[in-house]
PDB file of N, CA and C in Angstrom:
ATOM      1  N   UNK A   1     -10.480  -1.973  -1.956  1.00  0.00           N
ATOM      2  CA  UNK A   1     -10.508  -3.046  -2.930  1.00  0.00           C
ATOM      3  C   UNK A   1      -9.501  -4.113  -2.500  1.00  0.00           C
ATOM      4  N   UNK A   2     -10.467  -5.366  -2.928  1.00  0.00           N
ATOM      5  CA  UNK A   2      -8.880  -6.686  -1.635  1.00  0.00           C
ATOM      6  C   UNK A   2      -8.159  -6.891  -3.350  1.00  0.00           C
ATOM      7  N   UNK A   3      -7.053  -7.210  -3.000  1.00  0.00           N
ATOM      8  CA  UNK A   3      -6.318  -7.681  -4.039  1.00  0.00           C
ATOM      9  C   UNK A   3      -6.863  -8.725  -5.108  1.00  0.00           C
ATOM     10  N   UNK A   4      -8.025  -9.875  -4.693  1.00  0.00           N
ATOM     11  CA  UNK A   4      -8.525 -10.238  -5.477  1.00  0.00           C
ATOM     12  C   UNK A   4      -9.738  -9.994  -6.224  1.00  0.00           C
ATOM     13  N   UNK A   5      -9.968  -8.970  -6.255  1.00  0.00           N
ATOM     14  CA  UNK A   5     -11.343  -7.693  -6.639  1.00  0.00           C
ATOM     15  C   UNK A   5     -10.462  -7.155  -8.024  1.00  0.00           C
ATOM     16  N   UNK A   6      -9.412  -6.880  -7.717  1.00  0.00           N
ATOM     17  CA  UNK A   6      -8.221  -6.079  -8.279  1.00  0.00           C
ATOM     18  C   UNK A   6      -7.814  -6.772  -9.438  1.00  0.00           C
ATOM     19  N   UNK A   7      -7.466  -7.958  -9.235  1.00  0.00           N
ATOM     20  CA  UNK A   7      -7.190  -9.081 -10.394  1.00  0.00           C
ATOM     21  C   UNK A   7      -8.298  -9.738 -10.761  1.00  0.00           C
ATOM     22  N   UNK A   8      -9.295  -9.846 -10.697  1.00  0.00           N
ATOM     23  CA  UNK A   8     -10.848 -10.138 -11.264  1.00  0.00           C
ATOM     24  C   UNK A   8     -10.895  -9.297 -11.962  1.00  0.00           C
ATOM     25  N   UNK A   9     -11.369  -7.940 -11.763  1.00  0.00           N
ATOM     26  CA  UNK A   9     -11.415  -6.445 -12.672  1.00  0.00           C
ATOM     27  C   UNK A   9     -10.428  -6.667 -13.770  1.00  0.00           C
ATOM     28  N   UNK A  10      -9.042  -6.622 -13.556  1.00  0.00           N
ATOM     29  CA  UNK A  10      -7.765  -6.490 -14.333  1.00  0.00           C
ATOM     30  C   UNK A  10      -8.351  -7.516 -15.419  1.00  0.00           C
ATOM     31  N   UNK A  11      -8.176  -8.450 -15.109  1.00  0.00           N
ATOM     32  CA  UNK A  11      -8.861  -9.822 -15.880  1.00  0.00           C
ATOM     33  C   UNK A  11     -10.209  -9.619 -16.706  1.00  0.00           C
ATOM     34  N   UNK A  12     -11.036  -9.052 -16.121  1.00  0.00           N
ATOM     35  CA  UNK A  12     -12.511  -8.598 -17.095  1.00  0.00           C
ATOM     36  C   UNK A  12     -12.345  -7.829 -17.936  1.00  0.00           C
ATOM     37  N   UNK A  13     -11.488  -6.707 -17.694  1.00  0.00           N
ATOM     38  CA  UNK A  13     -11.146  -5.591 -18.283  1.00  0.00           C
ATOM     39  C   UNK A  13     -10.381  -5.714 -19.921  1.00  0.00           C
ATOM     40  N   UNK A  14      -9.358  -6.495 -19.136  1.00  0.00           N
ATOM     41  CA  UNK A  14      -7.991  -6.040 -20.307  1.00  0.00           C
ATOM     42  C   UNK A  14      -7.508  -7.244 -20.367  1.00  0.00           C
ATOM     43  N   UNK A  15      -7.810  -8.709 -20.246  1.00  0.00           N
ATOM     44  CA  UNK A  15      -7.421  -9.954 -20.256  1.00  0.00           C
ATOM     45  C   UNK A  15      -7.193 -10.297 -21.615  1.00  0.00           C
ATOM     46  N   UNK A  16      -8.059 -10.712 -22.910  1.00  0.00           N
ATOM     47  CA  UNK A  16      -8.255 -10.664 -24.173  1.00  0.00           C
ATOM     48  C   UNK A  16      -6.604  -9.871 -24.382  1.00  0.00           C
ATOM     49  N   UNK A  17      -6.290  -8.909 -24.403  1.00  0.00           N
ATOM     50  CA  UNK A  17      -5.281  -7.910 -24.603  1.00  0.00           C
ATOM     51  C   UNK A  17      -3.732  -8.254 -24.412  1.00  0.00           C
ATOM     52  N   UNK A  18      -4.026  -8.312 -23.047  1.00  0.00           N
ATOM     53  CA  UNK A  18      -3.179  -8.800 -21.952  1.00  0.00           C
ATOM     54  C   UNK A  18      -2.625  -9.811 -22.437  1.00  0.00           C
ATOM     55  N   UNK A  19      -3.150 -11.050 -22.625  1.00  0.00           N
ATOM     56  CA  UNK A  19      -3.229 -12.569 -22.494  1.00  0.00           C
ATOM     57  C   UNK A  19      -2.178 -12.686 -24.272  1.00  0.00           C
ATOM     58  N   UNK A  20      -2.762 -12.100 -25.580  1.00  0.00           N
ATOM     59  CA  UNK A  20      -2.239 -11.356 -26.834  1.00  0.00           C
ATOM     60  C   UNK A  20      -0.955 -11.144 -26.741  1.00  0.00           C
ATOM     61  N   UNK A  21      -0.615  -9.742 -26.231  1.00  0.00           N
ATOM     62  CA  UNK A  21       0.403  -9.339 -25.619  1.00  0.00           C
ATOM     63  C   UNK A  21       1.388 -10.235 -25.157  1.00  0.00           C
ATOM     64  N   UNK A  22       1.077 -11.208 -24.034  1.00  0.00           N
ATOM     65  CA  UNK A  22       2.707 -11.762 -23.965  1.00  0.00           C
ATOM     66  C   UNK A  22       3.222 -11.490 -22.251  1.00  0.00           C
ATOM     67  N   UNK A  23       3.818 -12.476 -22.230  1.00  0.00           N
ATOM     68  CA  UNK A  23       4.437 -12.250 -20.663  1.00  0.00           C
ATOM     69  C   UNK A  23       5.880 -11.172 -21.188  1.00  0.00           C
ATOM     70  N   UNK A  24       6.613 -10.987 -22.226  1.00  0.00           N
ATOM     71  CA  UNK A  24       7.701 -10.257 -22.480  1.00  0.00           C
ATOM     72  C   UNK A  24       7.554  -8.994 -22.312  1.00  0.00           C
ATOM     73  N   UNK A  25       5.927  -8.730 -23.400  1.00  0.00           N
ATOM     74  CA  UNK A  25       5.858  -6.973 -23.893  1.00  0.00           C
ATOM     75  C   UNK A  25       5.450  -6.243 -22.370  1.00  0.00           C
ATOM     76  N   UNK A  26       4.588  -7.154 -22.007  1.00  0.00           N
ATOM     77  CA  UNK A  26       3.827  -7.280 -20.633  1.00  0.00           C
ATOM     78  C   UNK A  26       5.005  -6.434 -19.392  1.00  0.00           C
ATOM     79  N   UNK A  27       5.684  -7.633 -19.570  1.00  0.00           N
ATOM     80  CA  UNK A  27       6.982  -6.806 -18.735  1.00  0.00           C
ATOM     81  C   UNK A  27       7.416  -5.488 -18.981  1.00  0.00           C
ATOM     82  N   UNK A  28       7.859  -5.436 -20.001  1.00  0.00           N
ATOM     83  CA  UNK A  28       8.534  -4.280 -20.237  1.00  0.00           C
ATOM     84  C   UNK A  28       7.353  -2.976 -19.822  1.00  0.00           C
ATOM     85  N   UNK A  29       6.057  -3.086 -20.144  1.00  0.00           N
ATOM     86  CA  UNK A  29       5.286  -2.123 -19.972  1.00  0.00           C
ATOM     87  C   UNK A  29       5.475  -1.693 -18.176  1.00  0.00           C
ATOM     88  N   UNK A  30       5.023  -3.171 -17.453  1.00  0.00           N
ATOM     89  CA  UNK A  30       5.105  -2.805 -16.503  1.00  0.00           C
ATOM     90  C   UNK A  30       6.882  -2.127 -15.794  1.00  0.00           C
ATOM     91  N   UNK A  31       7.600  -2.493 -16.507  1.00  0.00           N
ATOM     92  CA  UNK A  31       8.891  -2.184 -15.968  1.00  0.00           C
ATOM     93  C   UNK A  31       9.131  -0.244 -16.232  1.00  0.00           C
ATOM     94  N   UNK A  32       8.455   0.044 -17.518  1.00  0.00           N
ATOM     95  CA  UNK A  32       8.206   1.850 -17.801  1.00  0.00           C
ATOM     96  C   UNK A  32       7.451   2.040 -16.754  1.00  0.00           C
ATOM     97  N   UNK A  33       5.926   1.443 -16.540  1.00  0.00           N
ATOM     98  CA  UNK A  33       5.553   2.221 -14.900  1.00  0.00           C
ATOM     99  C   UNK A  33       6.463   2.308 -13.900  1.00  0.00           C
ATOM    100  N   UNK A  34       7.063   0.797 -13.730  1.00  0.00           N
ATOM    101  CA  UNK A  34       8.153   1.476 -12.608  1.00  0.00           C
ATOM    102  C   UNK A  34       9.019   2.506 -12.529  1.00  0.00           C
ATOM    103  N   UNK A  35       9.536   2.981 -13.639  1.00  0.00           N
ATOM    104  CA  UNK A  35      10.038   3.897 -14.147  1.00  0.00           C
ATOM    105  C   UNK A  35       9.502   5.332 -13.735  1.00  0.00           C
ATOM    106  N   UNK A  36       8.235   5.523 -14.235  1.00  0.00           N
ATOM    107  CA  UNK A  36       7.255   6.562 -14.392  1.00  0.00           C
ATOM    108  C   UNK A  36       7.405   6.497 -12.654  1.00  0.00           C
ATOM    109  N   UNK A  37       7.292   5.146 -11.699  1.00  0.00           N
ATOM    110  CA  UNK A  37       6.691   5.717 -10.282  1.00  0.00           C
ATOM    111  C   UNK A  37       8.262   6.259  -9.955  1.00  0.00           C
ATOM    112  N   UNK A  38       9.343   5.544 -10.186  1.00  0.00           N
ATOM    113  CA  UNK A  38      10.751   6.553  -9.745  1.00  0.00           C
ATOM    114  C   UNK A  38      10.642   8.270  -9.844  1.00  0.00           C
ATOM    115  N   UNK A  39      10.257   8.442 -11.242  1.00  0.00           N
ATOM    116  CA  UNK A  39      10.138   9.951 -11.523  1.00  0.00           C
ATOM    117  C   UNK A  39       9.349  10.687 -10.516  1.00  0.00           C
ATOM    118  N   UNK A  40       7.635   9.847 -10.423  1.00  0.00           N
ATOM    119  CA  UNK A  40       6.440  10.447  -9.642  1.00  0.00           C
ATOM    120  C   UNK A  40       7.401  10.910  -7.713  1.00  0.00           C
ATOM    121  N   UNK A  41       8.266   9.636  -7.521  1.00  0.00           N
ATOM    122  CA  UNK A  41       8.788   9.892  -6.072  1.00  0.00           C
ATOM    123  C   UNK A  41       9.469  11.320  -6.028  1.00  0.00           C
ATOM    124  N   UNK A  42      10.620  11.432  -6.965  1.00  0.00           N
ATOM    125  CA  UNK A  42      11.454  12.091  -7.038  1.00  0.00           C
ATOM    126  C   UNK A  42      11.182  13.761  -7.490  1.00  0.00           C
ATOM    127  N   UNK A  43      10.240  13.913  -8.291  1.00  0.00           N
ATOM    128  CA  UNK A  43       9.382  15.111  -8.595  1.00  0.00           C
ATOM    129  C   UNK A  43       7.979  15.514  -8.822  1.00  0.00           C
ATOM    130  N   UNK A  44       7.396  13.898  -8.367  1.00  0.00           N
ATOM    131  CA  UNK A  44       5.970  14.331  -8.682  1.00  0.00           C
ATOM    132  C   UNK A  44       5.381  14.705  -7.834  1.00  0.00           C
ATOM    133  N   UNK A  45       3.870  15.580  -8.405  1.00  0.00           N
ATOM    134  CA  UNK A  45       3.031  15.742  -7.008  1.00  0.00           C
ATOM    135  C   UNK A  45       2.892  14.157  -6.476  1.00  0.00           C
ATOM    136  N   UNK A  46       1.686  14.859  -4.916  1.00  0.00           N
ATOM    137  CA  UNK A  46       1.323  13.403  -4.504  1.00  0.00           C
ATOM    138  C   UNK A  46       0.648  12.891  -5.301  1.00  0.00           C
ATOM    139  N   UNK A  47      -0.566  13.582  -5.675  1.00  0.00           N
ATOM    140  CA  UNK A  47      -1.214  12.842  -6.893  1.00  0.00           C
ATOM    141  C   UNK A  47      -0.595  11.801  -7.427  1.00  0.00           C
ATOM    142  N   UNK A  48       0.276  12.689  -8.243  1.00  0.00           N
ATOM    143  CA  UNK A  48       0.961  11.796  -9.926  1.00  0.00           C
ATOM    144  C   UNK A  48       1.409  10.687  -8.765  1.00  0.00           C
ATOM    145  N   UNK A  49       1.975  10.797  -8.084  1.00  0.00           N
ATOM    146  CA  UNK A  49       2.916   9.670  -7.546  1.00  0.00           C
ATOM    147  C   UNK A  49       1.607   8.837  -6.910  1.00  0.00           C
ATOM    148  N   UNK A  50       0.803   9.156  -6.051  1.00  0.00           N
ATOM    149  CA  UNK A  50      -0.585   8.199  -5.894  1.00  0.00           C
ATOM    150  C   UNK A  50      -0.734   6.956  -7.314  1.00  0.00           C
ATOM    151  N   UNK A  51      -0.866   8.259  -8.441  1.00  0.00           N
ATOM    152  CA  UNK A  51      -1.566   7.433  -9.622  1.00  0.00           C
ATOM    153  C   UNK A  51      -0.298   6.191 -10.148  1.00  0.00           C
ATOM    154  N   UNK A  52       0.819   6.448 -10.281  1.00  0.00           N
ATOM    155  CA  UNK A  52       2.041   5.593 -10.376  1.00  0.00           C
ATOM    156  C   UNK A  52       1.639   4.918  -9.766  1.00  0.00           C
ATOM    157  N   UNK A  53       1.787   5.065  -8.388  1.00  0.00           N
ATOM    158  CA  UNK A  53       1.431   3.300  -7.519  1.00  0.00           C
ATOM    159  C   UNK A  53       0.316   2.197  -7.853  1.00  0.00           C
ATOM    160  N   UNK A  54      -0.720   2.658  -8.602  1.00  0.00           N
ATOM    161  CA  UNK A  54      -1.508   2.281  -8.866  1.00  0.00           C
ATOM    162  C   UNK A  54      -1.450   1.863 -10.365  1.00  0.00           C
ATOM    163  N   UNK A  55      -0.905   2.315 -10.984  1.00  0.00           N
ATOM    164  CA  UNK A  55      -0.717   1.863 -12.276  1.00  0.00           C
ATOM    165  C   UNK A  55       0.624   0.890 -12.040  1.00  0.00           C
ATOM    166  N   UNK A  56       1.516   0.899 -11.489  1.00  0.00           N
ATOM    167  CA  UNK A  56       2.274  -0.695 -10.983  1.00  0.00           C
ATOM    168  C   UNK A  56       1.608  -1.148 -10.627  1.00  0.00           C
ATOM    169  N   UNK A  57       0.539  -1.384  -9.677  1.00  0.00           N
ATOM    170  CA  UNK A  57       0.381  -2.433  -9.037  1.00  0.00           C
ATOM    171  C   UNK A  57      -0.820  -2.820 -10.430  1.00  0.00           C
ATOM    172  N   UNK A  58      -1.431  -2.167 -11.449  1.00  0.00           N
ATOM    173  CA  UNK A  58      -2.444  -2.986 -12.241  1.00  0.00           C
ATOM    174  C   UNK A  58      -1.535  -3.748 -13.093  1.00  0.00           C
ATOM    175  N   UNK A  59      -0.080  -2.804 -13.440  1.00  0.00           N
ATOM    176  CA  UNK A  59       0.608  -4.048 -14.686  1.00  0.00           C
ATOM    177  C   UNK A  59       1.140  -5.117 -13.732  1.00  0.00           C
ATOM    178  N   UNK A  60       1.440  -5.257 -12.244  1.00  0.00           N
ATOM    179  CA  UNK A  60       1.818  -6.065 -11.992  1.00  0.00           C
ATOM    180  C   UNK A  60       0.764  -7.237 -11.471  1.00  0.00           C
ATOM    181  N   UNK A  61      -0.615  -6.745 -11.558  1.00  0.00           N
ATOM    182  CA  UNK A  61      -1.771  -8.031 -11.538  1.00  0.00           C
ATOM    183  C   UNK A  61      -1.933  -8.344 -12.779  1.00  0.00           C
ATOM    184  N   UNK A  62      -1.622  -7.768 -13.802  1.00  0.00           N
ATOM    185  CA  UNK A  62      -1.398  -8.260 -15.444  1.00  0.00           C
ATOM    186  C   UNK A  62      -0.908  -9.555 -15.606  1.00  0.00           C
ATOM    187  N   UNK A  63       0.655  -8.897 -14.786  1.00  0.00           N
ATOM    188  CA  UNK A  63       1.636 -10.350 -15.412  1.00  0.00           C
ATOM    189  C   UNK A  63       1.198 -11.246 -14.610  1.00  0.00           C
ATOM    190  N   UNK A  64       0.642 -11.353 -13.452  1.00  0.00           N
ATOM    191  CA  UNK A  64       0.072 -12.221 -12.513  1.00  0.00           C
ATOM    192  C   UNK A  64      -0.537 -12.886 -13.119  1.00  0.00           C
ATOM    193  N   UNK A  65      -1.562 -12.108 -13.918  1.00  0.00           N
ATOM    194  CA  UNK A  65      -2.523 -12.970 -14.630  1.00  0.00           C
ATOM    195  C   UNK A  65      -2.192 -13.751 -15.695  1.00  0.00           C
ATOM    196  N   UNK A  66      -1.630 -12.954 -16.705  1.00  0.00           N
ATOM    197  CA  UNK A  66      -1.586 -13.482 -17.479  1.00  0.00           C
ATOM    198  C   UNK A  66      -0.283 -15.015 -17.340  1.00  0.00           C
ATOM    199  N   UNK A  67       0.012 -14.985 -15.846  1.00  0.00           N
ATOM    200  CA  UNK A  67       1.187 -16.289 -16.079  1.00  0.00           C
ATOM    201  C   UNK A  67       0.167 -16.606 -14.895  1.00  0.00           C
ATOM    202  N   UNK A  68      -1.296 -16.931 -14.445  1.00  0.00           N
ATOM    203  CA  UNK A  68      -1.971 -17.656 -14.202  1.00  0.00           C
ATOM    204  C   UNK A  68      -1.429 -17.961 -12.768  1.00  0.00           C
ATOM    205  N   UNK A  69      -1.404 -16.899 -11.889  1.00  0.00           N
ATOM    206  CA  UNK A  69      -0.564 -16.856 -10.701  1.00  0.00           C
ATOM    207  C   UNK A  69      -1.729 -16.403  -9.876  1.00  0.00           C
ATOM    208  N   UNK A  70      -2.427 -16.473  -8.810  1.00  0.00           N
ATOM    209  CA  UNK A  70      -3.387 -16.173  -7.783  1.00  0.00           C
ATOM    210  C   UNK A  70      -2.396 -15.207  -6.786  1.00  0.00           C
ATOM    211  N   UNK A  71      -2.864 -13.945  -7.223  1.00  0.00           N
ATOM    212  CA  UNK A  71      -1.798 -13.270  -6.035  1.00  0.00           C
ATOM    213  C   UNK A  71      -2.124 -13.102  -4.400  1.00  0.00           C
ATOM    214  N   UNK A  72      -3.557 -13.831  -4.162  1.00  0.00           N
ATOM    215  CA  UNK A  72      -4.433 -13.494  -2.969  1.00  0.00           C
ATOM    216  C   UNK A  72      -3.455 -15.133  -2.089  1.00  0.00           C
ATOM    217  N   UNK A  73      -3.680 -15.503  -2.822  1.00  0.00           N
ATOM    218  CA  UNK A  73      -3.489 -17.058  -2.628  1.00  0.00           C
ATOM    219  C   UNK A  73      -1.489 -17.078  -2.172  1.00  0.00           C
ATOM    220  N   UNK A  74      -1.067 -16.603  -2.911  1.00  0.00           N
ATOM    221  CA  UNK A  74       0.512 -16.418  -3.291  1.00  0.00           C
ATOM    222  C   UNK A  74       1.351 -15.586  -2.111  1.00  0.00           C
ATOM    223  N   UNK A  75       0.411 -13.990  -1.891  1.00  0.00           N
ATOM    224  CA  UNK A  75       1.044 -13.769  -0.997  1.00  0.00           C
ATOM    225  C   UNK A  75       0.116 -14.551   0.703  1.00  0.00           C
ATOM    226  N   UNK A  76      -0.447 -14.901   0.860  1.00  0.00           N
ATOM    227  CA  UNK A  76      -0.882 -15.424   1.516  1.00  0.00           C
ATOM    228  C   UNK A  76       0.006 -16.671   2.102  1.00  0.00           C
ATOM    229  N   UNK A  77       0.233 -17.464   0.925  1.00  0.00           N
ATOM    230  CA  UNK A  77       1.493 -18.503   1.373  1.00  0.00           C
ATOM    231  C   UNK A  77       2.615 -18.303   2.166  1.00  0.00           C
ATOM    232  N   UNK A  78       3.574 -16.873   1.636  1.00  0.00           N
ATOM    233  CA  UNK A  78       4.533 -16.257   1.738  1.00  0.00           C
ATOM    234  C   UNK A  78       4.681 -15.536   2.767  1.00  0.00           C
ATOM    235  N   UNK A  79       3.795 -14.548   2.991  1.00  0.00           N
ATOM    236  CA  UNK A  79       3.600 -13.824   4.278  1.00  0.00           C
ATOM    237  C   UNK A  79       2.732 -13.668   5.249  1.00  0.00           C
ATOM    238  N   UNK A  80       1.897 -14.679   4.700  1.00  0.00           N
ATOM    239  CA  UNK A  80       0.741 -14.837   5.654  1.00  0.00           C
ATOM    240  C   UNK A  80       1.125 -14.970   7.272  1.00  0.00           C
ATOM    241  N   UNK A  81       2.170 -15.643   7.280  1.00  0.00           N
ATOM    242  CA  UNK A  81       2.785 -16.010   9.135  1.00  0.00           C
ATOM    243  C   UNK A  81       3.768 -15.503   9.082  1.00  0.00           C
ATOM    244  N   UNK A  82       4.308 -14.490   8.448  1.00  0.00           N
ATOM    245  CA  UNK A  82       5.034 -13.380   8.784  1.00  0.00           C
ATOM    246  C   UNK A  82       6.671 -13.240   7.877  1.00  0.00           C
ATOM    247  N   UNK A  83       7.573 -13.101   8.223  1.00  0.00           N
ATOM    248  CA  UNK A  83       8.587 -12.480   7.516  1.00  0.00           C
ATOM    249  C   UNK A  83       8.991 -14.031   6.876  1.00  0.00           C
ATOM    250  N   UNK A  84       9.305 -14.338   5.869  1.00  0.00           N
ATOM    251  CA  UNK A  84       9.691 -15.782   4.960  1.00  0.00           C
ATOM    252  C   UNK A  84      11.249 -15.988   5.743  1.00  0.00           C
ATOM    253  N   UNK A  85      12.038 -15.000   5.986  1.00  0.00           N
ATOM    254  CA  UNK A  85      13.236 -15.577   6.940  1.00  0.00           C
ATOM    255  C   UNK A  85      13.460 -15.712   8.407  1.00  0.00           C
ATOM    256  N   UNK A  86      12.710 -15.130   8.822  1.00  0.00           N
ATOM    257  CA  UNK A  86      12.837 -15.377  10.008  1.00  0.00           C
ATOM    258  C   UNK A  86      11.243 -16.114  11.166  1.00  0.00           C
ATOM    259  N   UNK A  87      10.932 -16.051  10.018  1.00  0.00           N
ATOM    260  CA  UNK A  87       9.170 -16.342  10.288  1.00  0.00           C
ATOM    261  C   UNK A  87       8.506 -15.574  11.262  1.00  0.00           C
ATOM    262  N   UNK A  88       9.019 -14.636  11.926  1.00  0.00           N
ATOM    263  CA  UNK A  88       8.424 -14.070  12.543  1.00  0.00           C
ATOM    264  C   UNK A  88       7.626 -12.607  12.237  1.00  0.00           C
ATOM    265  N   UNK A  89       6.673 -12.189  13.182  1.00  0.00           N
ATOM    266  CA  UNK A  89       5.533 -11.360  12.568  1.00  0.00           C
ATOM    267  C   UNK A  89       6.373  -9.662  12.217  1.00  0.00           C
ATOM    268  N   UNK A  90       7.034  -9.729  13.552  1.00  0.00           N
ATOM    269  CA  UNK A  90       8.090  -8.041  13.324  1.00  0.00           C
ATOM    270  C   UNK A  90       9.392  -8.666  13.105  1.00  0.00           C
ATOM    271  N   UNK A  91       9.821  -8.534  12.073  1.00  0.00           N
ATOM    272  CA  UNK A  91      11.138  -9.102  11.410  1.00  0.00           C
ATOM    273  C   UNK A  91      12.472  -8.903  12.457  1.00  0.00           C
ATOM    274  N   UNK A  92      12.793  -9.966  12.481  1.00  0.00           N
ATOM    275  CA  UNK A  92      14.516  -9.833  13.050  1.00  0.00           C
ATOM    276  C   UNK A  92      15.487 -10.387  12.197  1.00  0.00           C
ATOM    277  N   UNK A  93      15.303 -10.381  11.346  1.00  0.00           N
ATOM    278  CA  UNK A  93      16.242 -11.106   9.649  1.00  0.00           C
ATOM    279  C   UNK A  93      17.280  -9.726  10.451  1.00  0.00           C
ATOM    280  N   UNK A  94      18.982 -10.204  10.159  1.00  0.00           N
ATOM    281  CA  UNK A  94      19.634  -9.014   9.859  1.00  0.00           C
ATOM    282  C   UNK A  94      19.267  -8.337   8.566  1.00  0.00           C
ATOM    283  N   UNK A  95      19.591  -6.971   8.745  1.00  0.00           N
ATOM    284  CA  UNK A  95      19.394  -5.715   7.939  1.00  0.00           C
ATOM    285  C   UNK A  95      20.643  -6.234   6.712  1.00  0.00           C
ATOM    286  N   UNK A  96      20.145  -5.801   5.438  1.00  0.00           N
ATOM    287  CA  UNK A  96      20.846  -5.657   4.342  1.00  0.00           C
ATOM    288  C   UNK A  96      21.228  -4.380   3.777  1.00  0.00           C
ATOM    289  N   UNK A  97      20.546  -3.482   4.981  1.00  0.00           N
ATOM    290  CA  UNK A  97      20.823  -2.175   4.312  1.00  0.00           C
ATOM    291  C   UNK A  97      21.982  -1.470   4.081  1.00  0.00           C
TER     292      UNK A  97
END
C-alpha cells in the first residue's frame, strides 16, 4: 500500500470523525499509540508490535489529514534527494548519537 492509498482510505474511512475530533484529541490519541508501540518493542510479540506500527502510522495519516497536509507530496519534498542536511543519498550529517 503507497502512502497515498493509506491516507485516501484513512480519509474515506474515519474523516467525518477525525475532522470532529480536533487536531488536539487527535494528538493525544495518536501520542497513546506511541506509547502502546514503546510497550509492543519492549515486551510484545512480533505481532502486537507489527500491529503498533501500524496503528501509528494510521493516527499519524489522521493528523495529516485532518491539518490538510499531503504526506506523499511532503515527504517527497524533504527526502526525496536524500538526507535534508547534508543532501546527500547515504547520510554524512555528524552523528547525534
Amino acid at each position: 500500500m503507497l502512502i497515498s492509498d493509506l491516507q485516501a482510505l484513512i480519509e474515506k474511512m474515519y474523516s467525518e470523525k477525525d475532522r470532529a475530533r480536533g487536531t488536539p484529541a487527535t494528538f493525544l490519541w495518536f501520542m497513546e499509540e506511541v506509547g502502546e508501540l514503546a510497550t509492543a518493542l519492549r515486551e510484545g510479540t512480533p505481532q502486537e508490535t507489527a500491529a503498533e506500527f501500524a496503528d501509528v502510522i494510521a493516527w499519524l495519516v489522521t493528523l495529516a489529514n485532518i491539518n490538510d497536509v499531503d504526506l506523499t507530496a511532503t515527504l517527497q519534498e524533504k527526502y526525496g534527494r536524500g538526507c535534508p542536511g547534508c543532501g546527500k543519498l547515504v547520510c554524512t550529517c555528524e552523528s547525534k548519537s
